[in-house]
N, C-alpha and C. Protein backbone atom coordinates (compact mmCIF):
# COMPACT_ATOMS: atom_id res chain seq x y z
N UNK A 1 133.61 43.62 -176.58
CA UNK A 1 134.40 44.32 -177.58
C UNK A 1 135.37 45.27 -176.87
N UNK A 2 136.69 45.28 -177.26
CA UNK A 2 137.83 46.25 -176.85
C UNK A 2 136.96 47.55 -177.29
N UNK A 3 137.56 48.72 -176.54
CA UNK A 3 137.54 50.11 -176.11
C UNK A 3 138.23 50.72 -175.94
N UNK A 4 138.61 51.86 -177.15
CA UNK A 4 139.82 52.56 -177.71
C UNK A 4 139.28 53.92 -177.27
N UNK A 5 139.81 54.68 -176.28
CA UNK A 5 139.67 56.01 -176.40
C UNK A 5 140.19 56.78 -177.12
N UNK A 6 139.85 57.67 -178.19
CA UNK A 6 140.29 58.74 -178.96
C UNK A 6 140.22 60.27 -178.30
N UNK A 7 141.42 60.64 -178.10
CA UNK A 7 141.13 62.54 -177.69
C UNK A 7 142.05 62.89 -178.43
N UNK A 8 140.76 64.13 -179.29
CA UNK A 8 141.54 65.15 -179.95
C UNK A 8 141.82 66.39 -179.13
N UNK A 9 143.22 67.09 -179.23
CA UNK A 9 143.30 68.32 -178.52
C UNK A 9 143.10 69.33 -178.89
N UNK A 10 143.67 70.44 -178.34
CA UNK A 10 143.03 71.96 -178.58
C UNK A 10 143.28 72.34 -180.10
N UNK A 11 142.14 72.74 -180.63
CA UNK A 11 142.06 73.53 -181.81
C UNK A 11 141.65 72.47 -183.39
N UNK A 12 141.54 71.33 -182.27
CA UNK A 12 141.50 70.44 -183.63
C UNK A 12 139.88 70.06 -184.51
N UNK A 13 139.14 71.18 -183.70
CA UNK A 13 137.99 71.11 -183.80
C UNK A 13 137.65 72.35 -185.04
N UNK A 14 139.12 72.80 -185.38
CA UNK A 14 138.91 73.60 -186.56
C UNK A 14 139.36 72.96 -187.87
N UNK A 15 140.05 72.03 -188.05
CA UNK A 15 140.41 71.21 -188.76
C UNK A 15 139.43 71.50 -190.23
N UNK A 16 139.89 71.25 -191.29
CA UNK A 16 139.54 71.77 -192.41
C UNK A 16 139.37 73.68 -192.85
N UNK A 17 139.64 74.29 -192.06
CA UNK A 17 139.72 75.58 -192.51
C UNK A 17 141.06 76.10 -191.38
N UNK A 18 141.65 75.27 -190.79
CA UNK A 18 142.77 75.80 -189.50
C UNK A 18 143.63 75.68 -190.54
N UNK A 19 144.89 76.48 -190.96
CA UNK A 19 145.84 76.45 -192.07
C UNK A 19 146.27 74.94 -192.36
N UNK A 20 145.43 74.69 -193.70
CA UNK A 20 145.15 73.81 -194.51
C UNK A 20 146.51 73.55 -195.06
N UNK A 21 147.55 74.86 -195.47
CA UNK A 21 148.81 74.11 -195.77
C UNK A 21 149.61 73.39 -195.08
N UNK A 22 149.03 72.76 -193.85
CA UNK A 22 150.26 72.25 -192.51
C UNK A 22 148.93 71.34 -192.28
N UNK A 23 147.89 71.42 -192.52
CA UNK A 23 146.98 70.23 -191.19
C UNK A 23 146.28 69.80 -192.40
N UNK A 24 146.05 70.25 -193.67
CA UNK A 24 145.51 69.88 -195.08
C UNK A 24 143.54 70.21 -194.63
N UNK A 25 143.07 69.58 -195.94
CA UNK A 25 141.78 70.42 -196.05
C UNK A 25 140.56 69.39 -194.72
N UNK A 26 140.81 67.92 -194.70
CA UNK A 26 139.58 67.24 -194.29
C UNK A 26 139.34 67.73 -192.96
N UNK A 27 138.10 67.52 -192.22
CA UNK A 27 137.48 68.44 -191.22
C UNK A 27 137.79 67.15 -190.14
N UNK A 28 137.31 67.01 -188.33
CA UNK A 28 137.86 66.23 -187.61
C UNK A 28 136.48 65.62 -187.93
N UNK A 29 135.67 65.72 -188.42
CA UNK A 29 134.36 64.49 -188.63
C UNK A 29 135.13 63.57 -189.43
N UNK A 30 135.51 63.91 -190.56
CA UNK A 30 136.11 63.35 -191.62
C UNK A 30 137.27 62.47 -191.07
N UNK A 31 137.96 62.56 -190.57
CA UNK A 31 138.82 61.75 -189.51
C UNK A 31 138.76 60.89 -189.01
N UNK A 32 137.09 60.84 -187.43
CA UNK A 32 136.46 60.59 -186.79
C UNK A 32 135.83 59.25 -187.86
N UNK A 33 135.16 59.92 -188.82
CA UNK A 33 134.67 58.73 -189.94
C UNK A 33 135.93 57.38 -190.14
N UNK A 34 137.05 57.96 -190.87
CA UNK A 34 137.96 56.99 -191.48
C UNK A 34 138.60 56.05 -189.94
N UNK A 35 138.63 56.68 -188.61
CA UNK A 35 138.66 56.16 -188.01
C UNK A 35 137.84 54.58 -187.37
N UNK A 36 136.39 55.32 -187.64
CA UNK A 36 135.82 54.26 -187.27
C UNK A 36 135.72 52.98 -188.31
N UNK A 37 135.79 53.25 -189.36
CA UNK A 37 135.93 52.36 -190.61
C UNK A 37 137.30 51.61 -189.81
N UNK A 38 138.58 51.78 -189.62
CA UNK A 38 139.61 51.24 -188.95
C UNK A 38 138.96 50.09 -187.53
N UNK A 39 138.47 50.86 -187.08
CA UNK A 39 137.95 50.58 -185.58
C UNK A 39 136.53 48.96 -186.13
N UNK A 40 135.96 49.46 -187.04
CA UNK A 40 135.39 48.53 -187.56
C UNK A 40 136.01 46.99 -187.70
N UNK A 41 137.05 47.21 -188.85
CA UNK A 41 137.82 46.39 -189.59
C UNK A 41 138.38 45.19 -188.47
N UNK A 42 139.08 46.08 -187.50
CA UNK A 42 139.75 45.75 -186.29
C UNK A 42 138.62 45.23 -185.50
N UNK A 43 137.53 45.24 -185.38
CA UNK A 43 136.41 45.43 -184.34
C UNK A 43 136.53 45.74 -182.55
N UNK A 44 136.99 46.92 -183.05
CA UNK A 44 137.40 47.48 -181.58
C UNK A 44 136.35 48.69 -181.64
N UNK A 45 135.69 48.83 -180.38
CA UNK A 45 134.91 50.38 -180.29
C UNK A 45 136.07 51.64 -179.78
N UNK A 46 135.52 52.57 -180.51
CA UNK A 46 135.63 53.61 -180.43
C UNK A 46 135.15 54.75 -179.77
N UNK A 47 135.53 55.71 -178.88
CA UNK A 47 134.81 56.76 -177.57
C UNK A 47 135.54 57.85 -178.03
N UNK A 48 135.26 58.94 -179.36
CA UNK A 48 135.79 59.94 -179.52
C UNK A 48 135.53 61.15 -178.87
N UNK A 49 136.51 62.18 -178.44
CA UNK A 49 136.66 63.13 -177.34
C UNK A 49 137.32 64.00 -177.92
N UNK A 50 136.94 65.32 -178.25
CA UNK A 50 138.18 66.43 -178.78
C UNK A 50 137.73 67.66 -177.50
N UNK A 51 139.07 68.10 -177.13
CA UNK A 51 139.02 68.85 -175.66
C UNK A 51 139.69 70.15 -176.12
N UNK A 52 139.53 71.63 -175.87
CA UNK A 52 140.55 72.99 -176.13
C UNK A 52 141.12 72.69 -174.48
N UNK A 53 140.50 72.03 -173.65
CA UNK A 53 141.09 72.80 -172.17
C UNK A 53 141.82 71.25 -172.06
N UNK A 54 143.05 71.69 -170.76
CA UNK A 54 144.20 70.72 -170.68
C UNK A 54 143.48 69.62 -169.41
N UNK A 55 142.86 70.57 -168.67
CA UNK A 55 142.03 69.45 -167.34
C UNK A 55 141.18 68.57 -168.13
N UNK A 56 140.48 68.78 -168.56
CA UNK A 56 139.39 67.70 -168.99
C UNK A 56 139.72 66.73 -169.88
N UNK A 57 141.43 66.94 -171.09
CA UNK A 57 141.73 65.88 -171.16
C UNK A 57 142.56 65.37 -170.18
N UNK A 58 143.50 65.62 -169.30
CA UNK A 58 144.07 64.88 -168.09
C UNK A 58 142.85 63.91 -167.28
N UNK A 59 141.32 64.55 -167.09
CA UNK A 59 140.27 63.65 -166.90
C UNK A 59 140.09 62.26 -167.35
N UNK A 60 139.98 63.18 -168.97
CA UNK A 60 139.79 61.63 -169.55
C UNK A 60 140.80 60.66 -169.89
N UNK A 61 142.09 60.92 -169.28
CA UNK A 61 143.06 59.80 -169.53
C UNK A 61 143.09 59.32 -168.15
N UNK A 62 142.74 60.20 -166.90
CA UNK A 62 143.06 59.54 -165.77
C UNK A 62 142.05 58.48 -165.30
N UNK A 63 140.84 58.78 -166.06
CA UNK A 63 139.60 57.77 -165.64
C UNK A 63 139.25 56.67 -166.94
N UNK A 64 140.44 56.53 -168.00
CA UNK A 64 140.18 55.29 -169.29
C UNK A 64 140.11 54.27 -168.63
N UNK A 65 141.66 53.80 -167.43
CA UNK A 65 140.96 52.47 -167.26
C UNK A 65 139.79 52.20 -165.91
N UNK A 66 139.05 52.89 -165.59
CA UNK A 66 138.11 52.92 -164.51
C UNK A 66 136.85 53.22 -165.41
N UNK A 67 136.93 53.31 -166.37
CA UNK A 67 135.79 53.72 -167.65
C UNK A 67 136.15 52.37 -168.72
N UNK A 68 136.64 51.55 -168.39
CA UNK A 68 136.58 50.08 -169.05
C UNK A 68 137.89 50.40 -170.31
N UNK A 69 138.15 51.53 -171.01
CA UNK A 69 138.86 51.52 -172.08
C UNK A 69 140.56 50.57 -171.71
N UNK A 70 140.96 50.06 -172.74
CA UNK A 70 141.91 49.07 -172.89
C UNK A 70 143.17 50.12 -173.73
N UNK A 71 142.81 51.01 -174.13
CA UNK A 71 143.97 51.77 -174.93
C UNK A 71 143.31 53.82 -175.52
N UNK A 72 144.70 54.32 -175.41
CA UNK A 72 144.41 55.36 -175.75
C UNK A 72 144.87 55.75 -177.19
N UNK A 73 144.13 56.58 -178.15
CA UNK A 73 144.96 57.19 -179.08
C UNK A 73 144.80 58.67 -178.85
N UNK A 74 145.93 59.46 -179.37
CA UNK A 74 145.97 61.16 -178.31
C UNK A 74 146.48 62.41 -179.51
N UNK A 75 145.98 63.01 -179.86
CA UNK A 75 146.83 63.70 -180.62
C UNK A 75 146.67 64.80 -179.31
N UNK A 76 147.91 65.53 -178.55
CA UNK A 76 147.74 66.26 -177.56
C UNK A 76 147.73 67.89 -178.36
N UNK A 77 147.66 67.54 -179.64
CA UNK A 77 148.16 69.07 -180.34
C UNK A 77 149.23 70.07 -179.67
N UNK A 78 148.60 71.09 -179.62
CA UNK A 78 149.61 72.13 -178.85
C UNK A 78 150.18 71.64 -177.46
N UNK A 79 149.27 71.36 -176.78
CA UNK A 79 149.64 70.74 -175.24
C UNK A 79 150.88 69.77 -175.81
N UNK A 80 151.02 69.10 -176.89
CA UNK A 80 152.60 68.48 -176.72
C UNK A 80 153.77 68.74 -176.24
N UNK A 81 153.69 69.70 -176.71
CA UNK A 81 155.05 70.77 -176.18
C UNK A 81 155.21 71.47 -174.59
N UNK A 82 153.81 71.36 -174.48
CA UNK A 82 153.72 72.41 -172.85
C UNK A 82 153.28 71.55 -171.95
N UNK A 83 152.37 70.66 -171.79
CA UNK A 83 151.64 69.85 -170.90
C UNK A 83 152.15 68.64 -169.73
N UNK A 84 153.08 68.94 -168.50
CA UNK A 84 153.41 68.18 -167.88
C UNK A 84 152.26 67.39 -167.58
N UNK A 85 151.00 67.80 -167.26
CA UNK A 85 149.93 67.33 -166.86
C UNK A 85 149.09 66.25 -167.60
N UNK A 86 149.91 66.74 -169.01
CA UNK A 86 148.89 65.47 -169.56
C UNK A 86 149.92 64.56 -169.43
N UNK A 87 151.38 64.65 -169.85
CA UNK A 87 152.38 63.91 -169.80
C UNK A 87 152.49 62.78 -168.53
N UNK A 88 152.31 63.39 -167.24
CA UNK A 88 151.96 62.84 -165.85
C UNK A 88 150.93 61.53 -165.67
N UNK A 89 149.74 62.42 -166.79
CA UNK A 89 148.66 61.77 -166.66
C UNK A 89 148.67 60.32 -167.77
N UNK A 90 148.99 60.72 -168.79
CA UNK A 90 150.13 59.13 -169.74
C UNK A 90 150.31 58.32 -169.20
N UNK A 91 151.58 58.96 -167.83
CA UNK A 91 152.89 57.95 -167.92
C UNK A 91 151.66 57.38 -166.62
N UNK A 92 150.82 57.37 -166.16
CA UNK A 92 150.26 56.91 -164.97
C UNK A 92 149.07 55.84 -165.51
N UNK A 93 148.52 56.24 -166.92
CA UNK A 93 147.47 55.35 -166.76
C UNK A 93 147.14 53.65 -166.71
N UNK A 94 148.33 53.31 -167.17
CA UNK A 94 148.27 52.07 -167.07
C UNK A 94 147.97 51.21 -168.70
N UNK A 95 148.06 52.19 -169.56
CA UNK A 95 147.24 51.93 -170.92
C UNK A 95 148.45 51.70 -171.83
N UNK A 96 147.87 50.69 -172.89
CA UNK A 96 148.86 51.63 -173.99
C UNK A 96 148.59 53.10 -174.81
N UNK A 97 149.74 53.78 -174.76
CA UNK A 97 149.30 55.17 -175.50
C UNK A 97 149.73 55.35 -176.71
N UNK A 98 149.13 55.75 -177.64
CA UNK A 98 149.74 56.02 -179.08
C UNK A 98 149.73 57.33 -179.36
N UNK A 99 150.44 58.18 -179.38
CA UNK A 99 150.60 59.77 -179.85
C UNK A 99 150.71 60.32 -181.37
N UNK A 100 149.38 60.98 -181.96
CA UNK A 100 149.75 61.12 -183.35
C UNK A 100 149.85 62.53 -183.87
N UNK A 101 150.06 62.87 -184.61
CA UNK A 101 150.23 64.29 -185.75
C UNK A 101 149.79 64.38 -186.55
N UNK A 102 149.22 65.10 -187.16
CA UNK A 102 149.23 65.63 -188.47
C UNK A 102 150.28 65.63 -189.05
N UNK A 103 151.49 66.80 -188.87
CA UNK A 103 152.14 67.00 -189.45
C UNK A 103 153.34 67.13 -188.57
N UNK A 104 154.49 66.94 -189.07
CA UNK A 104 156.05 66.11 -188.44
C UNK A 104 156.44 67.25 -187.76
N UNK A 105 156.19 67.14 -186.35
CA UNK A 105 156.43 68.83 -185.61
C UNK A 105 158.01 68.58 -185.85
N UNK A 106 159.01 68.14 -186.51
CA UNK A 106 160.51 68.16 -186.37
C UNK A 106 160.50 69.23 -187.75
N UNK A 107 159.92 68.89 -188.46
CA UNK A 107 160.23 70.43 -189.58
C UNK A 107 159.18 71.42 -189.54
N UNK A 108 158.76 71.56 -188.22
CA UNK A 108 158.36 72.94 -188.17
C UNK A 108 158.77 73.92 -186.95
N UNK A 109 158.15 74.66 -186.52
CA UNK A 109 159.12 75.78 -185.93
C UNK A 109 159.54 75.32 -184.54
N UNK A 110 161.02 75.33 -184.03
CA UNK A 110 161.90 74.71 -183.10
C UNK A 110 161.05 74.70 -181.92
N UNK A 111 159.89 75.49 -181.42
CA UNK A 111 159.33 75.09 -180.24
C UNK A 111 158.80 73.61 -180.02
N UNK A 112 158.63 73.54 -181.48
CA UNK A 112 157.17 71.75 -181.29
C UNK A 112 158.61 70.86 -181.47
N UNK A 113 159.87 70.86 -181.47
CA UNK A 113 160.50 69.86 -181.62
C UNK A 113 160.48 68.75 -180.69
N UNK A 114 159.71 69.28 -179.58
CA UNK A 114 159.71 68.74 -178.01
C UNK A 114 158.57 67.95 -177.79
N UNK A 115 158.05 67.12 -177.90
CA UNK A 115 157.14 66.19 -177.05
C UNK A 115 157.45 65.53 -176.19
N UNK A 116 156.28 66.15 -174.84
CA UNK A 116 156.77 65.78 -173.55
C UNK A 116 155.75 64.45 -173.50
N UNK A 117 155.19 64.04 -174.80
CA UNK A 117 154.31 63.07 -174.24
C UNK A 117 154.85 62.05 -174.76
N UNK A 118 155.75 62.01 -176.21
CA UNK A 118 156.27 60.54 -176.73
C UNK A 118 157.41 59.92 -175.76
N UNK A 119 158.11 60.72 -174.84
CA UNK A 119 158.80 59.34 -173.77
C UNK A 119 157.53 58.96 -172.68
N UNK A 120 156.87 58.86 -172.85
CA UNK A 120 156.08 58.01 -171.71
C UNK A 120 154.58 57.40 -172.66
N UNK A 121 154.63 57.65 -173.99
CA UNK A 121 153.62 57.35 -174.90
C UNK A 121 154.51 55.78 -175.14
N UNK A 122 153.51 54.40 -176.30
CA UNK A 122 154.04 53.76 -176.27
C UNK A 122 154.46 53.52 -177.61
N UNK A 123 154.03 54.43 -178.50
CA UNK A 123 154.71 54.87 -179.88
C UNK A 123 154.37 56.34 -180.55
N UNK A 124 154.84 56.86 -181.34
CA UNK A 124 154.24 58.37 -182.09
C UNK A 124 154.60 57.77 -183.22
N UNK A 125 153.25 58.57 -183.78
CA UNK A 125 153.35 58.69 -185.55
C UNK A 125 152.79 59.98 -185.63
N UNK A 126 153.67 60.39 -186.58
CA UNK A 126 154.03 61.43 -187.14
C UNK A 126 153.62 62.01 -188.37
N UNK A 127 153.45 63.25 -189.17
CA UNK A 127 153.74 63.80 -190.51
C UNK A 127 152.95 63.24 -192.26
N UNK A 128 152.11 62.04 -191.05
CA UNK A 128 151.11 61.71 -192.60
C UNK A 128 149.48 61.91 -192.21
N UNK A 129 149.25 63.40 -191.66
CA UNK A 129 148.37 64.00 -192.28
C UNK A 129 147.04 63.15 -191.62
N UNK A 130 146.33 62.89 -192.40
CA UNK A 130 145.21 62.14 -191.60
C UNK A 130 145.24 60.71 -191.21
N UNK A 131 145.96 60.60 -191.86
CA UNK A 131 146.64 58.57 -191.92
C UNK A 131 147.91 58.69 -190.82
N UNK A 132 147.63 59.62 -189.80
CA UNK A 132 148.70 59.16 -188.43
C UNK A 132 147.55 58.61 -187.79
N UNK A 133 146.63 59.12 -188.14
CA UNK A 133 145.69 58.81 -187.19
C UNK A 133 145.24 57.20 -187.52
N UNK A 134 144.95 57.36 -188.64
CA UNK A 134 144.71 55.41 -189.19
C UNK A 134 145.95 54.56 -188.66
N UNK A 135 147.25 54.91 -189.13
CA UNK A 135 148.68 53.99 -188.58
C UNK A 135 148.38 53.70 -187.63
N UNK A 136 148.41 55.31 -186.48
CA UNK A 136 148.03 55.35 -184.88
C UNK A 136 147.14 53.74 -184.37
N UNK A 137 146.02 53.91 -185.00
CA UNK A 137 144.71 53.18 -184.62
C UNK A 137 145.48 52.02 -184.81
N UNK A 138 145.80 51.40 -185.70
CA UNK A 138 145.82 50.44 -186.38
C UNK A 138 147.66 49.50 -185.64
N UNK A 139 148.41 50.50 -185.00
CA UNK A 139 149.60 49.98 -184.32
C UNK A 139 148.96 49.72 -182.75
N UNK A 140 148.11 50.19 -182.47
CA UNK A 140 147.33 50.27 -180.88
C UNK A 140 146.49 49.58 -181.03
N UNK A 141 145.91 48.80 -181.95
CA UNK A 141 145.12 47.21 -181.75
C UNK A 141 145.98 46.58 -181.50
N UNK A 142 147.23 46.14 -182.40
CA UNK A 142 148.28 45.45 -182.13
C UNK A 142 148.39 45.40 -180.62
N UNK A 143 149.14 46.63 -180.10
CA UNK A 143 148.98 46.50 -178.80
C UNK A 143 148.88 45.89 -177.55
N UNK A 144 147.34 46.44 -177.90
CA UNK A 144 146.13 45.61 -176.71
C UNK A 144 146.72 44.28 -176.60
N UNK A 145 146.69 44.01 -175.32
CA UNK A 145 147.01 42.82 -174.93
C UNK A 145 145.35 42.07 -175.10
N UNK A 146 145.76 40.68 -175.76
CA UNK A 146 144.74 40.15 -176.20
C UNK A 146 144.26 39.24 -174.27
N UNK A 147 142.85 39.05 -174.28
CA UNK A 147 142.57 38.32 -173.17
C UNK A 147 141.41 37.30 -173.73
C-alpha cells in the first residue's frame, strides 16, 4: 500500500478554539479523521505528524523517502512565509508535495502573501477550510506515480 505523509505545522494543534473566524470551528482530530476516510477511499496509508518546531518538520520531509513514503501533504502554517529550511527541504526530497491552507493567505494580512514553499511544492490549495486538506489528499494520489 502507498504511503502519504501528512505534517501539520505550528499551532495547528489548536485548531477548533485558534480564531475560529479564519481557521473555523473543527479540531485537527477532526481533520485527521476526514482525512483518513479520503486515504481509505483512495487506499493509500496515511503517517500523520503535526510539529510547533521548524527542525523536526525539515526531519520529517528529509527522511519520507528513506522512511518508504511515496508523497507528502504539508500545511507549513506560519513557517510558509519564513521557512527557507523547510522550503530547501521540499525542493530536495524527491516527492511529490502538495501544500494546503485553511484559509487563502492572499486575503489576509500582506505578510502571508508569500509562500516560500508553493514554487518548489507540486501544487497548493488554498482557502476551503478543511476540504484543502481533502482536495490536497485527493490531487496527491493522482500524483503518485503508479508502479
Amino acid at each position: 500500500m502507498k504511503k502519504i505523509l501528512v505534517i501539520h505545522g505550528p499551532n495547528l494543534n489548536l485548531l477548533g478554539t485558534r480564531e475560529p473566524g479564519i481557521y473555523g470551528h473543527l479540531t485537527l482530530a477532526a481533520i485527521n479523521q476526514k482525512l483518513k476516510v479520503v486515504a481509505k477511499k483512495h487506499k493509500v496509508a496515511l503517517v500523520i505528524k503535526q510539529s510547533n518546531h521548524e527542525g523536526q518538520i525539515v526531519d520529517l520531509i528529509g527522511g519520507a523517502k528513506k522512511n518508504r513514503f511515496c508523497a507528502i501533504l504539508i500545511n507549513p502554517a506560519a513557517y510558509t512565509h519564513t521557512s527557507v529550511a523547510i522550503r530547501d527541504a521540499v525542493a530536495a526530497c524527491g516527492l511529490a508535495v502538495v501544500e494546503v491552507h485553511l484559509s487563502n493567505i492572499y486575503a489576509r494580512e500582506s505578510f502571508r502573501h508569500k509562500s516560500l514553499i508553493s514554487p518548489v511544492a507540486s501544487g497548493t490549495i488554498l482557502g476551503f477550510g478543511a476540504n484543502s486538506y481533502v482536495l490536497g489528499l485527493a490531487a496527491l494520489v493522482d500524483l503518485i506515480p503508479s508502479k
